[in-house]
Structure formats: C-alpha cells, structure tokens
C-alpha atoms as a PDB file:
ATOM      1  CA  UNK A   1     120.448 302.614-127.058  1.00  0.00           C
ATOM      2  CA  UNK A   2     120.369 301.004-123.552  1.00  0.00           C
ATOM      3  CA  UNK A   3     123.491 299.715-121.759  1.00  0.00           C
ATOM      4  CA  UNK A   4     122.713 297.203-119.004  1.00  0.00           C
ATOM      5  CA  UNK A   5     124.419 297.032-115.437  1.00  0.00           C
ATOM      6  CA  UNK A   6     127.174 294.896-116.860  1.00  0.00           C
ATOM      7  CA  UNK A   7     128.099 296.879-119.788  1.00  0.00           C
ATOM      8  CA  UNK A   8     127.999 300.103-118.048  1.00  0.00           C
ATOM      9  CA  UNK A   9     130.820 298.775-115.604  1.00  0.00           C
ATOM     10  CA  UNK A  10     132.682 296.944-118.171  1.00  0.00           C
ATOM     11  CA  UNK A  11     132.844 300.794-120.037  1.00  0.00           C
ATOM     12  CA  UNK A  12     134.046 302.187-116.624  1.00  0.00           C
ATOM     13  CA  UNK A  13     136.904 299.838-116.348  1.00  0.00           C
ATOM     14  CA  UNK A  14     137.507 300.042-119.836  1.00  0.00           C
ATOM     15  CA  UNK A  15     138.153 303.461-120.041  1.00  0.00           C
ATOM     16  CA  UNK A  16     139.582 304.135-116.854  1.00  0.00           C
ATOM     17  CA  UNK A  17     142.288 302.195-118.512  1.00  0.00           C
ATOM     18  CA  UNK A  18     142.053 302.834-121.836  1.00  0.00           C
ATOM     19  CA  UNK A  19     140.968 306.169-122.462  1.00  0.00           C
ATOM     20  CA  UNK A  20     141.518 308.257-118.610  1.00  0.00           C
ATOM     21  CA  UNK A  21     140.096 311.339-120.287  1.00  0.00           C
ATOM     22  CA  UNK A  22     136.840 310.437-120.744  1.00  0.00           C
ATOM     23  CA  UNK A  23     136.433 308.122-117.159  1.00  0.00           C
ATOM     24  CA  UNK A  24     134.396 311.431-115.792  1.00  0.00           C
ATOM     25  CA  UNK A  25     131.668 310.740-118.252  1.00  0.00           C
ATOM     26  CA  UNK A  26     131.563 307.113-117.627  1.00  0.00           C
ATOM     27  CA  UNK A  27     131.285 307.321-114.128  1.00  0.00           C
ATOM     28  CA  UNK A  28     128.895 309.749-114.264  1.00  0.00           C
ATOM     29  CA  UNK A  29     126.506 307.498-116.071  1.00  0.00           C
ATOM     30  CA  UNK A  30     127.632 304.943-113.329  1.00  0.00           C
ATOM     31  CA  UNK A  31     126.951 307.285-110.638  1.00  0.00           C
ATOM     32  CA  UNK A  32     123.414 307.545-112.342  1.00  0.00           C
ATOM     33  CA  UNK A  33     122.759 304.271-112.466  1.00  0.00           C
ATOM     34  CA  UNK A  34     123.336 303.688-108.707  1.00  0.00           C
ATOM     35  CA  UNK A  35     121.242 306.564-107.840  1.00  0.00           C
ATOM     36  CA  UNK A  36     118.709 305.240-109.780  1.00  0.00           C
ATOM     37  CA  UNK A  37     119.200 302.024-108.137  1.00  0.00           C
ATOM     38  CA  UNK A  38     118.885 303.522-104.409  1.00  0.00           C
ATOM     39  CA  UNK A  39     115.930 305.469-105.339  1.00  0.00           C
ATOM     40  CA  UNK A  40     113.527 303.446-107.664  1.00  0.00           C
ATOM     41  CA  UNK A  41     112.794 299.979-109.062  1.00  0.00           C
ATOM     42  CA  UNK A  42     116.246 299.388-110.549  1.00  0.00           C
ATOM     43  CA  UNK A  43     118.054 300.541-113.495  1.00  0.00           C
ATOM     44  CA  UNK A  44     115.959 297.902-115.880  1.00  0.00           C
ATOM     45  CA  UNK A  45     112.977 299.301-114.775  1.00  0.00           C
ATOM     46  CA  UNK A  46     112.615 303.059-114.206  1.00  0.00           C
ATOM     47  CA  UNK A  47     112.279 304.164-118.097  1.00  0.00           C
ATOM     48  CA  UNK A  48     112.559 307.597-117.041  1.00  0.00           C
ATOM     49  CA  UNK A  49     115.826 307.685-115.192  1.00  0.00           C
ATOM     50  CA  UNK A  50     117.643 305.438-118.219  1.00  0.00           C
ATOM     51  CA  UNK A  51     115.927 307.634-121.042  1.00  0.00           C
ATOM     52  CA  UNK A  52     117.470 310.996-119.553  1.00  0.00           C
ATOM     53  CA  UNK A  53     120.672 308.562-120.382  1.00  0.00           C
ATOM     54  CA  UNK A  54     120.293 307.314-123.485  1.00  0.00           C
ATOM     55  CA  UNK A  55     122.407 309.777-125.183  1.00  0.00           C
ATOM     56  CA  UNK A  56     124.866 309.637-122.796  1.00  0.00           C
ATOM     57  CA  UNK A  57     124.866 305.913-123.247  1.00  0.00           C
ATOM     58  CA  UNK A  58     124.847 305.945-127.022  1.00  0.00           C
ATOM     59  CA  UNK A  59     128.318 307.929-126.837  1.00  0.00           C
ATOM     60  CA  UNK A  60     130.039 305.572-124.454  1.00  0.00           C
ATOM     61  CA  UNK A  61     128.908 302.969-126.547  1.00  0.00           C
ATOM     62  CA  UNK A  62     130.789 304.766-129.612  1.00  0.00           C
ATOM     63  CA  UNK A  63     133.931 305.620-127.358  1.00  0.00           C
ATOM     64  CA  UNK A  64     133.727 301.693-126.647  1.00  0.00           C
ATOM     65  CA  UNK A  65     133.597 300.898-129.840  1.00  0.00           C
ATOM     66  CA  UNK A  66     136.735 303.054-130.861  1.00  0.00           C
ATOM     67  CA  UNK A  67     138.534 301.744-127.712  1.00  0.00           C
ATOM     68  CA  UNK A  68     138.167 297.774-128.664  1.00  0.00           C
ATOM     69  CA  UNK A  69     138.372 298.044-132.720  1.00  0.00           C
ATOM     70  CA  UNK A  70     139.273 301.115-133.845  1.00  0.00           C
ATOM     71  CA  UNK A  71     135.917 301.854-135.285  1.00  0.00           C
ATOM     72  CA  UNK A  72     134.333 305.179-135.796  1.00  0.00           C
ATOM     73  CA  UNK A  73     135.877 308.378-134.017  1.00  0.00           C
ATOM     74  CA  UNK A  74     135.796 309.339-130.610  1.00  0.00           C
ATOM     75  CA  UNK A  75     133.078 311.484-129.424  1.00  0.00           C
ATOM     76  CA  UNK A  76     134.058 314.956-128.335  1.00  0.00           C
ATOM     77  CA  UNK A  77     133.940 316.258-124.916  1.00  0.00           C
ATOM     78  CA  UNK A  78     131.471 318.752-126.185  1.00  0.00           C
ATOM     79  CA  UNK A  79     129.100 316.089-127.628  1.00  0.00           C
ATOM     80  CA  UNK A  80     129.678 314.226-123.859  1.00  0.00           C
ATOM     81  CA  UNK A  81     128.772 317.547-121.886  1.00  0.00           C
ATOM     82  CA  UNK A  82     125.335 318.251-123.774  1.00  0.00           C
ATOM     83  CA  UNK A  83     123.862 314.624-122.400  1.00  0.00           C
ATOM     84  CA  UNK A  84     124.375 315.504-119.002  1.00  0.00           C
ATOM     85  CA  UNK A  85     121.598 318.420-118.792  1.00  0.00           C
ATOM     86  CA  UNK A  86     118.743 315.745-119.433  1.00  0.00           C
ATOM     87  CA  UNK A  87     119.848 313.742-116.446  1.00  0.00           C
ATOM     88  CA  UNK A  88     120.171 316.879-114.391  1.00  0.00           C
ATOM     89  CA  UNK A  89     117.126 318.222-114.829  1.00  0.00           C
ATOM     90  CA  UNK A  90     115.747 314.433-114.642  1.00  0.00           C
ATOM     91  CA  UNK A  91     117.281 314.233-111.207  1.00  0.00           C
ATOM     92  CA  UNK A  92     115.834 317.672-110.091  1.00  0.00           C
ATOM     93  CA  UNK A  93     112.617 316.558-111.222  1.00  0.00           C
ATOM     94  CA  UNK A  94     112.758 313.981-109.070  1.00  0.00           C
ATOM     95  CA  UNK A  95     114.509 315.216-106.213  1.00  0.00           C
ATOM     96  CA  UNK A  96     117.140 312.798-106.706  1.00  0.00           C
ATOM     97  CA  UNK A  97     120.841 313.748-106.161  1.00  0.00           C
ATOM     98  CA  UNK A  98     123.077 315.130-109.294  1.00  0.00           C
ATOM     99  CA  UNK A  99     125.241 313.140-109.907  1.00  0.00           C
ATOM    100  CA  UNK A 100     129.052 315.010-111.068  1.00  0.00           C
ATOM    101  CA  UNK A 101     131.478 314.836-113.084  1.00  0.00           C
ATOM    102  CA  UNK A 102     135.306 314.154-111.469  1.00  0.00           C
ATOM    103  CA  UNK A 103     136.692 317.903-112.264  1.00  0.00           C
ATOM    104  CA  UNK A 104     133.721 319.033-110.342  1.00  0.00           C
ATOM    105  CA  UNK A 105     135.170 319.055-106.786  1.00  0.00           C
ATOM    106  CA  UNK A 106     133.902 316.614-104.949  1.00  0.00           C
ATOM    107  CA  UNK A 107     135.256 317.257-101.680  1.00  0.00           C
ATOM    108  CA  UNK A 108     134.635 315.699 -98.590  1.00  0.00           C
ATOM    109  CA  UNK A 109     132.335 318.933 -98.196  1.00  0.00           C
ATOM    110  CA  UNK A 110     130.369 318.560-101.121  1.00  0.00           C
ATOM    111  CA  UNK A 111     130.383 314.678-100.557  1.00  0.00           C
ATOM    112  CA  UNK A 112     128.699 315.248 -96.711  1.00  0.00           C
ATOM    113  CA  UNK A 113     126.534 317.963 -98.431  1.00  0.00           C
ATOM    114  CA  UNK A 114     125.144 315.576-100.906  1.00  0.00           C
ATOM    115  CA  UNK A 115     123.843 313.143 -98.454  1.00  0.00           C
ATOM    116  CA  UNK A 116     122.228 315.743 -95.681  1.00  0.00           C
ATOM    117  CA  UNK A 117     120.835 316.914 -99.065  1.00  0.00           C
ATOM    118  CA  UNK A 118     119.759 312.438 -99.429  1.00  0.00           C
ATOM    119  CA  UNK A 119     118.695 312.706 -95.527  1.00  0.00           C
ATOM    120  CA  UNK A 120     116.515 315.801 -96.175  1.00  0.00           C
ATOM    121  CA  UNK A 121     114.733 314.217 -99.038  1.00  0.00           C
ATOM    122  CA  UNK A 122     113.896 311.228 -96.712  1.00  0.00           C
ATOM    123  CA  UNK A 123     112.909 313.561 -93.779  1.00  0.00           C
ATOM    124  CA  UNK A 124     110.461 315.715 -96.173  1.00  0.00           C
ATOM    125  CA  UNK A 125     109.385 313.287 -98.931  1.00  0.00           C
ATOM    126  CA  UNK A 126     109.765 309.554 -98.162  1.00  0.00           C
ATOM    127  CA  UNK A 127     108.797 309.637 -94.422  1.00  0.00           C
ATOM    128  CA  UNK A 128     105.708 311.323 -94.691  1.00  0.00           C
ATOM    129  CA  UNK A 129     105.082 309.262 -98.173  1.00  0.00           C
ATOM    130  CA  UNK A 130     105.521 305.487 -95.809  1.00  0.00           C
ATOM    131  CA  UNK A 131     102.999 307.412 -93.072  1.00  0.00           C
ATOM    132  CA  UNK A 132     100.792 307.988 -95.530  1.00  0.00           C
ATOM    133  CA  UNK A 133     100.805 304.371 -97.302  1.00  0.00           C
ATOM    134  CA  UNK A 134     100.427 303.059 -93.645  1.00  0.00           C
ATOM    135  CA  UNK A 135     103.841 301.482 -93.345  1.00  0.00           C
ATOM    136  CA  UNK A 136     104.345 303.646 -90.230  1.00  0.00           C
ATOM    137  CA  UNK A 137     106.919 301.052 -88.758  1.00  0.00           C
ATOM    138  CA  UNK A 138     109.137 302.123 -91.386  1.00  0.00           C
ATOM    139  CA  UNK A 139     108.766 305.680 -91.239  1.00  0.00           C
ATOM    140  CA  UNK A 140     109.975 305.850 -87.852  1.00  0.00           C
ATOM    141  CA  UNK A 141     113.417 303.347 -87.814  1.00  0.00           C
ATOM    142  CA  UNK A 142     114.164 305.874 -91.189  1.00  0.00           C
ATOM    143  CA  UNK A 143     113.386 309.059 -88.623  1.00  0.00           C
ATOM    144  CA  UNK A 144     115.984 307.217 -85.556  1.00  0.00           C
ATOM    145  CA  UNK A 145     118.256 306.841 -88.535  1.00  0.00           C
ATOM    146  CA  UNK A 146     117.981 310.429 -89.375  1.00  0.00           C
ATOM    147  CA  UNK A 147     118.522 311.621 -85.608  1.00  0.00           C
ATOM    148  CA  UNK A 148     121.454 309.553 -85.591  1.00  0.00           C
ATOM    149  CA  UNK A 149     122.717 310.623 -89.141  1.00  0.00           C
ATOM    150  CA  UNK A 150     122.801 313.983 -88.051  1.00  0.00           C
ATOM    151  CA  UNK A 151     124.371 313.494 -84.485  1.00  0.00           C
ATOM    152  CA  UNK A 152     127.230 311.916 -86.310  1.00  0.00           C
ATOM    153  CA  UNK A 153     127.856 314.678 -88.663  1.00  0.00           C
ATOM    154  CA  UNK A 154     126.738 317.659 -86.402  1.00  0.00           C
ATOM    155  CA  UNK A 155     123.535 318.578 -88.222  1.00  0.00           C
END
C-alpha cells in the first residue's frame, strides 16, 4: 500500500475532522513525508523512507475507509503505535529527524531542539558531503547559514 502526497493530506484533513483521535497518527505520516521531502528525492522516489510507512499507510487507508463508508473497523491505537518503530529506526538510520506524535510534547523546546539537531546534521554530514562532491560554493552559503542559525537562537 502506497498513499501519494494528495491522499496523505486529504487523510489529515479528513480525520482531523472526522475522527480527532487518531489526527496524531496521520500527521505523523505527514510529518514523514515532509521530512522525507527536505531530505531526499521526494516522497515518490525514496523507496526506503515510504516502505518504513507502508504499514502505517495501510491503516490510515482502513481508518479512511471506515470514515467515508462505514466499511471495515477502525484500527486500534495499538495496531497504529507498532508502525511507528520502522520509521524511527528508518529515520535514525539515516540521521533524519523523528518525527512525533501530538501527545509527545512538542514544545517550543523540543521544536528548537529538533532543528539544531537538522543544523548539526548539515554542519557534520551534508557540508563536508558538497566539499567532497566539489560543489564547494554550496558548502559554504549552508556554513554562513549555520553561523547565522545559531546567532539567532544562541547556539
């Protein structure tokens, strides 16, 4: 089961409005999917990042299914929780950020921690990775916009 752009934010507004309990889950996948969009080919293209979501996928697709016609049950919050840990570890693999779910705090903390985490994975890994390929021009505006990154925030 894949679910393209459009479907995934049709699901989010869906069941924001439809079924508020289970929004967490769908954003999370749509959290995903722009992380994988920031970080990689696209969504269509990077099989890895979408197949660490397939299961995920494959229950919002049932929950949307139940929403519109009444078909099939709703999946349980359970079933939704065990298809997170294969996009977790996918993210760690790749030193991409984790995405989480609503309950999960998210405060303006945790929301300035994730992206010094995003600045020190461009610092250590994509910098050196653009010296490397000899697109040097681009390695340094991304190390001004580090220095200024961190000025802003104090880092």
């Amino acid at each position: 089961m894949w679910m393209n752009e459009g479907e995934v934010d049709e699901a989010l507004a869906v069941v924001e409005r439809r079924a508020p309990e289970y929004f967490p889950y769908v954003k999370y996948l749509s959290d995903w999917r722009d992380t994988i969009n920031r970080n990689s080919d696209g969504w269509p293209y990077w099989t890895a990042g979408t197949r660490c979501a397939s299961n995920l996928m494959v229950l919002v697709a049932k929950l949307m299914d139940s929403i519109r016609g009444g078909r099939g049950e709703r999946p349980t919050k359970k079933e939704f929780d065990r298809t997170l840990t294969p996009i977790k570890s996918c993210a760690t693999r790749h030193k991409l950020p984790v995405p989480t779910l609503g309950d999960e705090g998210g405060s303006d903390d945790d929301v300035i921690k994730d992206d010094m985490e995003f600045v020190g994975w461009v610092e250590g890994t994509l910098v050196p990775d653009l010296k490397a390929s000899g697109t040097v021009e681009t390695a340094k505006d991304f190390e001004r916009l580090i220095r200024i990154i961190k000025r802003l925030v104090g880092a």
